[in-house]
N, C-alpha and C. Protein backbone atom coordinates (compact mmCIF):
# COMPACT_ATOMS: atom_id res chain seq x y z
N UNK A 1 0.82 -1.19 0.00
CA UNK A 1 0.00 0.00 0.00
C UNK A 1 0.87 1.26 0.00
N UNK A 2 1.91 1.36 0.79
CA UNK A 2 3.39 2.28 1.01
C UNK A 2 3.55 2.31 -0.64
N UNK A 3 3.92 1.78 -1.36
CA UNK A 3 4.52 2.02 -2.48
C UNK A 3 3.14 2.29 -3.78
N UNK A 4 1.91 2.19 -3.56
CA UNK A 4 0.53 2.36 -4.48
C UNK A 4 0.50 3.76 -3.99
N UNK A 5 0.94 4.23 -2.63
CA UNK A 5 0.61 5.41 -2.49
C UNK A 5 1.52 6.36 -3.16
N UNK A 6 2.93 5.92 -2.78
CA UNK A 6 4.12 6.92 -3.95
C UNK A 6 3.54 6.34 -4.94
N UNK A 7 3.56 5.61 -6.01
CA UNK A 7 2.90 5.69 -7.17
C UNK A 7 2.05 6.95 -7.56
N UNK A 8 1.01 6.75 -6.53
CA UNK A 8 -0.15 7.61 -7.09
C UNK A 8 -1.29 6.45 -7.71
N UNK A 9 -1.15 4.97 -7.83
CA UNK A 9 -1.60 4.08 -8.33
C UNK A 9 -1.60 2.91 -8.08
N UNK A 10 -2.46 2.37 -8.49
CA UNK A 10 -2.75 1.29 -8.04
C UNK A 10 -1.88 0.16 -8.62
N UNK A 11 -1.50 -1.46 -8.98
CA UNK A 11 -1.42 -2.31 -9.64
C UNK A 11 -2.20 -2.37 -10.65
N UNK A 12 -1.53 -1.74 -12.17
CA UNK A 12 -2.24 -1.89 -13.51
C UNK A 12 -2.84 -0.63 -13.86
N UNK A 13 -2.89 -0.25 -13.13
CA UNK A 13 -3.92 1.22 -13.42
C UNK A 13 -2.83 1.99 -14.14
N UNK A 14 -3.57 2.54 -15.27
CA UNK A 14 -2.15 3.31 -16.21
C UNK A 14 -2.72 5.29 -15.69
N UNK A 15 -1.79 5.94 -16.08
CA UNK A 15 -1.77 6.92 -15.47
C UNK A 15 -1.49 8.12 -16.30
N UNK A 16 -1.49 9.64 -16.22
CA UNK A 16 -0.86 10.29 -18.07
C UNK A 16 0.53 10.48 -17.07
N UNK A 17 0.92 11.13 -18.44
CA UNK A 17 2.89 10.61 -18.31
C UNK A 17 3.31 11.98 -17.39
N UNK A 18 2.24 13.17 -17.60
CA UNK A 18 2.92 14.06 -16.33
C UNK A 18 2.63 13.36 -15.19
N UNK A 19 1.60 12.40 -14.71
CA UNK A 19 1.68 12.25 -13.44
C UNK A 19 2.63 11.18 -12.87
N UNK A 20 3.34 10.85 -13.82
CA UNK A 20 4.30 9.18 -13.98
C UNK A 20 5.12 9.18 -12.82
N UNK A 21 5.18 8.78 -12.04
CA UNK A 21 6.58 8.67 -10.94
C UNK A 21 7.13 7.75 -10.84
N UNK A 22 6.95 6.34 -11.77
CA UNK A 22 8.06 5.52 -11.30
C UNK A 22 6.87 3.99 -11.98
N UNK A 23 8.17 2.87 -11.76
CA UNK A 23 7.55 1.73 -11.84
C UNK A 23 8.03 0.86 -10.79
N UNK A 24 7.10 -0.27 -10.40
CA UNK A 24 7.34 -1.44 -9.55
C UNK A 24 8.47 -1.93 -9.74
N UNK A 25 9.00 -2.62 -8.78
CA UNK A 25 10.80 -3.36 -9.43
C UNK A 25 10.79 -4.32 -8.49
N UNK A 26 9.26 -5.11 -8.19
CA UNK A 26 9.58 -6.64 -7.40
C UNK A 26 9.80 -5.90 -5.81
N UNK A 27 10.52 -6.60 -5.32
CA UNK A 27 11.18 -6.46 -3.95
C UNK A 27 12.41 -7.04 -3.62
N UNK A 28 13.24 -6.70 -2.76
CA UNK A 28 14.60 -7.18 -1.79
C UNK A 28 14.48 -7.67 -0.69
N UNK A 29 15.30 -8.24 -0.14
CA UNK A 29 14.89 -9.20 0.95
C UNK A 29 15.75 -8.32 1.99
N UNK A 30 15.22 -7.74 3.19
CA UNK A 30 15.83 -7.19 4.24
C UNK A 30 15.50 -8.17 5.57
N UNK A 31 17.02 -8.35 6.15
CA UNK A 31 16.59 -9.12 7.90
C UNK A 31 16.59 -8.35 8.89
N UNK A 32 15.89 -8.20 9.59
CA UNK A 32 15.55 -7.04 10.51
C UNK A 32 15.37 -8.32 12.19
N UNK A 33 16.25 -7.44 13.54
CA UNK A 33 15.86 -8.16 14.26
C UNK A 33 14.64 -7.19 15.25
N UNK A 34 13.78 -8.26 15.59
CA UNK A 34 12.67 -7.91 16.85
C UNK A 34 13.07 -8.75 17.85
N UNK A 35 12.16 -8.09 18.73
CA UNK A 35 12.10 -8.44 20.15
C UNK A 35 11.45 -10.26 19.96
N UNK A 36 11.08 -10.60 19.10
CA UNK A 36 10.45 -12.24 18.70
C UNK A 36 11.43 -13.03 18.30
N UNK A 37 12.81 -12.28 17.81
CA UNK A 37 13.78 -12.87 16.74
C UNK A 37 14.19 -12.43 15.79
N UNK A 38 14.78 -12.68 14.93
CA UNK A 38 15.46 -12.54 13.18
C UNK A 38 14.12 -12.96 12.21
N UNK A 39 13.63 -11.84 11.70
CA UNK A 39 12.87 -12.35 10.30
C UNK A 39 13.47 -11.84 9.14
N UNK A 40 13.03 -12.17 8.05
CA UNK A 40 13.25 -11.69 7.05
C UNK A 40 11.88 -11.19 6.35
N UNK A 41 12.23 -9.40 5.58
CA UNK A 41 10.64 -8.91 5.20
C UNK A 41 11.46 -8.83 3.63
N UNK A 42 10.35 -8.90 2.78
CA UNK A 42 10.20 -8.23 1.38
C UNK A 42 10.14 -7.16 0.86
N UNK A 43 11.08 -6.08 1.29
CA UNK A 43 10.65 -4.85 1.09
C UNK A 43 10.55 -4.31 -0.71
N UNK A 44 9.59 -3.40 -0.49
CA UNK A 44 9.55 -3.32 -1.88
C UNK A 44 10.22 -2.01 -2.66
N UNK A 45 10.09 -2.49 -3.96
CA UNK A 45 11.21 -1.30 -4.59
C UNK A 45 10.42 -0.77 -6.01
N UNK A 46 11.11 0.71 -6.21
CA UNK A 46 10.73 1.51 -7.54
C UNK A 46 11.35 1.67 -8.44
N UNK A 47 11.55 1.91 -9.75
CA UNK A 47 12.72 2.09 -10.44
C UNK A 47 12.06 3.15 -11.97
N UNK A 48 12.99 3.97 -12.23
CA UNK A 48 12.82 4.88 -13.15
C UNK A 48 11.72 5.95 -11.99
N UNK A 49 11.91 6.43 -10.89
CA UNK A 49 11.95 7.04 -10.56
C UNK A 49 12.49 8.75 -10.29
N UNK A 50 12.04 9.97 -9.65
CA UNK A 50 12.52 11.60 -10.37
C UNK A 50 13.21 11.04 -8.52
N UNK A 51 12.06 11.20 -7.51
CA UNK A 51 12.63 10.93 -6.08
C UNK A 51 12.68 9.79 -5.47
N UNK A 52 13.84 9.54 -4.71
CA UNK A 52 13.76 7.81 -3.91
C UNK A 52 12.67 7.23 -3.32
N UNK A 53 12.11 5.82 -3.48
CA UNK A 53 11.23 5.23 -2.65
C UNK A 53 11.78 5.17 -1.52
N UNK A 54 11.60 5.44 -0.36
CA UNK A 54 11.47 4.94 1.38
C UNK A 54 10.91 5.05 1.97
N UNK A 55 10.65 3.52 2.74
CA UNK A 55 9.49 3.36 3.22
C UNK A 55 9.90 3.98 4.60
N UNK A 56 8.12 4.33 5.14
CA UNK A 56 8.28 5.17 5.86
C UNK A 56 7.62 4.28 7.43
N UNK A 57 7.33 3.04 6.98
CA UNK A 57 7.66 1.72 8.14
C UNK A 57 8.61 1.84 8.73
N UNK A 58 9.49 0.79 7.46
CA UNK A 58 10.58 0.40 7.96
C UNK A 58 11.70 0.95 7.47
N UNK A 59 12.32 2.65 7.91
CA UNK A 59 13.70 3.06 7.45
C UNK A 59 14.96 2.89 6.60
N UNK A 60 15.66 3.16 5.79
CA UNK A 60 16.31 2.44 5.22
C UNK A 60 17.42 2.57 6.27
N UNK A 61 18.60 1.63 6.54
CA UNK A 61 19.22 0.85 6.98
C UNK A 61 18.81 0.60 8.82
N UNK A 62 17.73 0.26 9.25
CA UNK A 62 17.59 0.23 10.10
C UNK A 62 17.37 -1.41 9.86
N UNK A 63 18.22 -2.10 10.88
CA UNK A 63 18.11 -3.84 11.13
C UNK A 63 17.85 -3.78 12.64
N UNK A 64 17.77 -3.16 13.68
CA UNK A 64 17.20 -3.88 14.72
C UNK A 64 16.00 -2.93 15.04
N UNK A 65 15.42 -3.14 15.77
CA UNK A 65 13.80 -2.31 16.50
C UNK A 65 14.51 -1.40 16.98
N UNK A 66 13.50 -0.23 17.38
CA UNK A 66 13.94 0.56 17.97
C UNK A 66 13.61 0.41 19.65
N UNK A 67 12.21 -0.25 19.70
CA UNK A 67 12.22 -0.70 21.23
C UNK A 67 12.92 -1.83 21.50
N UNK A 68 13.82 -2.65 20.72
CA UNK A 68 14.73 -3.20 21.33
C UNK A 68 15.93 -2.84 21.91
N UNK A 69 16.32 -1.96 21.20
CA UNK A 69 17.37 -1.21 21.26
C UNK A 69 17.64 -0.47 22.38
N UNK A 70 15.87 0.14 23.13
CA UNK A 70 15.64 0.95 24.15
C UNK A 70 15.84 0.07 25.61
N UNK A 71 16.05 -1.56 25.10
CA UNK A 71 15.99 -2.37 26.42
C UNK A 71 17.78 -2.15 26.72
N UNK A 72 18.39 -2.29 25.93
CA UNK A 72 19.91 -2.51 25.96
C UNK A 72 20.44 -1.46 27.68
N UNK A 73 20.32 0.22 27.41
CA UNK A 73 20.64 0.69 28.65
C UNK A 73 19.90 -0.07 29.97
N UNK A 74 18.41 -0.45 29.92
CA UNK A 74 17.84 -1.08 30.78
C UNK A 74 18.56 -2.09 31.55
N UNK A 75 19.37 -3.18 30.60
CA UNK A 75 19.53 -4.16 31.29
C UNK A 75 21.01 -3.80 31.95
N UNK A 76 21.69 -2.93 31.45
CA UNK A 76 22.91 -2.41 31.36
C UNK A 76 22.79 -2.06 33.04
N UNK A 77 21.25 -0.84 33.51
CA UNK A 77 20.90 -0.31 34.54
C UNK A 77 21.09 -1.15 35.72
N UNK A 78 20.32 -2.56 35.22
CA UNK A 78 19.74 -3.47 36.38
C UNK A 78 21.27 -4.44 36.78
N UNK A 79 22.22 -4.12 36.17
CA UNK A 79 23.40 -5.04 36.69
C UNK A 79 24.17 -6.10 35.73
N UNK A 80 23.63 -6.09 34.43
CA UNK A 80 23.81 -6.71 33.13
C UNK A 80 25.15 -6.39 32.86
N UNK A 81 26.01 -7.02 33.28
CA UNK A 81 27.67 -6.35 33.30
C UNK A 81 27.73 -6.87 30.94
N UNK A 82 28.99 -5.90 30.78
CA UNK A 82 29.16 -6.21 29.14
C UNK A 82 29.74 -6.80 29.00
N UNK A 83 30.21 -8.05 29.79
CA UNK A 83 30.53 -9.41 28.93
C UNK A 83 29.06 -10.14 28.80
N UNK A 84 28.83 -9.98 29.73
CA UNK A 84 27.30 -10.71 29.61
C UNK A 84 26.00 -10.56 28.60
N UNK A 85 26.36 -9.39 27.99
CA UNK A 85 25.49 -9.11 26.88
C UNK A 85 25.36 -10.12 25.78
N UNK A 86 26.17 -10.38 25.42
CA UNK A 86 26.42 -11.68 24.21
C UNK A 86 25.44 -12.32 24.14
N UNK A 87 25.50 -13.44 25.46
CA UNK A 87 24.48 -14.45 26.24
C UNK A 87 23.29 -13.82 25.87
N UNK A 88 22.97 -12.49 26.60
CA UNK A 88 21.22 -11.96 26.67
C UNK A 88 21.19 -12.10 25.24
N UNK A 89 21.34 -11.45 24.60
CA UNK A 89 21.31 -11.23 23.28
C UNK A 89 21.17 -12.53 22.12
N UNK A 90 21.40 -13.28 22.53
CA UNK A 90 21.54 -14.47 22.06
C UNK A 90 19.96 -15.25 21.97
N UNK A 91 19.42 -15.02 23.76
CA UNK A 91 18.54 -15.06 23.52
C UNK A 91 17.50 -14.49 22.86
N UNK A 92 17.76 -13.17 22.88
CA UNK A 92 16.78 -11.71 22.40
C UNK A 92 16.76 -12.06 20.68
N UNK A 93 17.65 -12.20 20.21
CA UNK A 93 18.36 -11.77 18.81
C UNK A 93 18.51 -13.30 17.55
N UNK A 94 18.96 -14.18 18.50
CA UNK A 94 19.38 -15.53 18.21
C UNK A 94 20.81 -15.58 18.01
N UNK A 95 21.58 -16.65 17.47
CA UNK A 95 23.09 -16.65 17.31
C UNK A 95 23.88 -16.05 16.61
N UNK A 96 23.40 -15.30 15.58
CA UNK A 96 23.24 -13.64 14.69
C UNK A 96 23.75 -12.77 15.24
N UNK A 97 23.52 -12.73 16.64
CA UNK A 97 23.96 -11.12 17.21
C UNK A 97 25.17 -10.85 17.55
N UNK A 98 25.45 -9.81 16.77
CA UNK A 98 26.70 -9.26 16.98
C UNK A 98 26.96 -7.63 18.09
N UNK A 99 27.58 -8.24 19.07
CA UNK A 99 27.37 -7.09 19.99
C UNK A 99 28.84 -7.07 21.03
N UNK A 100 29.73 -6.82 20.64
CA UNK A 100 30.94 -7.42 21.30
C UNK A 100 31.07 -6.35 22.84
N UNK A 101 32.01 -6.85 23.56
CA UNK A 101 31.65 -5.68 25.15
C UNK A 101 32.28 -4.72 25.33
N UNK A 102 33.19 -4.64 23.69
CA UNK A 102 34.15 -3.11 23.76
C UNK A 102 32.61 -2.24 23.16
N UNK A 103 31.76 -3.22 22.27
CA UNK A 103 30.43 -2.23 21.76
C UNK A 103 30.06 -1.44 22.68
N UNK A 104 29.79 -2.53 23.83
CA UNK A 104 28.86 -2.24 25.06
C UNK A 104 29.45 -0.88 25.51
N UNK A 105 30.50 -1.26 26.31
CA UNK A 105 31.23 -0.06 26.23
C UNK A 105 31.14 1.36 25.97
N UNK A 106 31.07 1.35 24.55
CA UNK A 106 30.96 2.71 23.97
C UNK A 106 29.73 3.12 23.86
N UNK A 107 29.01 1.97 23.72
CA UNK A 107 27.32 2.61 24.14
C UNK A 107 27.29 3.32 25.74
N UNK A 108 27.47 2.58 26.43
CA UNK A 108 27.58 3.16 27.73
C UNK A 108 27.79 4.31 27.76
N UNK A 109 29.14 4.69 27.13
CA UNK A 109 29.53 6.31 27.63
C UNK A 109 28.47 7.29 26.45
N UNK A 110 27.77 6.53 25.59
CA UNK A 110 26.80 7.67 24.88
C UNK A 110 25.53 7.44 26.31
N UNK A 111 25.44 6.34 26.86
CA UNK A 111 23.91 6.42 27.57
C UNK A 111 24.56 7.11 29.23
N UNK A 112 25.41 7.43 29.36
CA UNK A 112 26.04 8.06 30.50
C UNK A 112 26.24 9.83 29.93
């Protein structure tokens, strides 16, 4: 529906050529992690376009949630020392996650 709306159109519906903005181009496969796990979505794409498609869901280069992201200082708060992150994360994320404890670290002194 995100991308019928940049269109201006629907699937098939032809349009006059001033109002033309672009054509369908299938989709790409983006992995994004949630708070459920690692999925993979279909995001979709435009091509022969004047301005870029982005969706206004899901951001372009954004791969983890943003309320996941918001738990990280949390657990950090409650005593979650940064070697130990790996482990949580493991569970949160699955065996995917890359989060090493020099990361942690430097997050810290931005959430300090």
């Amino acid at each position: 529906m995100e991308r019928d709306e940049f269109l201006a159109r629907k699937r098939h519906e032809r349009v006059p050529k001033e109002k033309f903005r672009g054509y369908r181009n299938g989709y790409s496969r983006r992995s994004v992690n949630l708070g459920c796990g690692h999925i993979e979505i279909k995001m979709p794409r435009v091509s022969d376009s004047s301005e870029p498609f982005a969706s206004q869901i899901l951001p372009p280069y954004m791969r983890t949630s943003p309320k996941l992201l918001e738990t990280f200082p949390e657990l950090y708060l409650y005593g979650l020392s940064s070697g130990d992150f790996r482990e949580a994360l493991k569970i949160l994320l699955g065996e995917k996650a890359v989060l090493s404890p020099s990361s942690i670290l430097r997050l810290k002194e931005y959430w300090v």
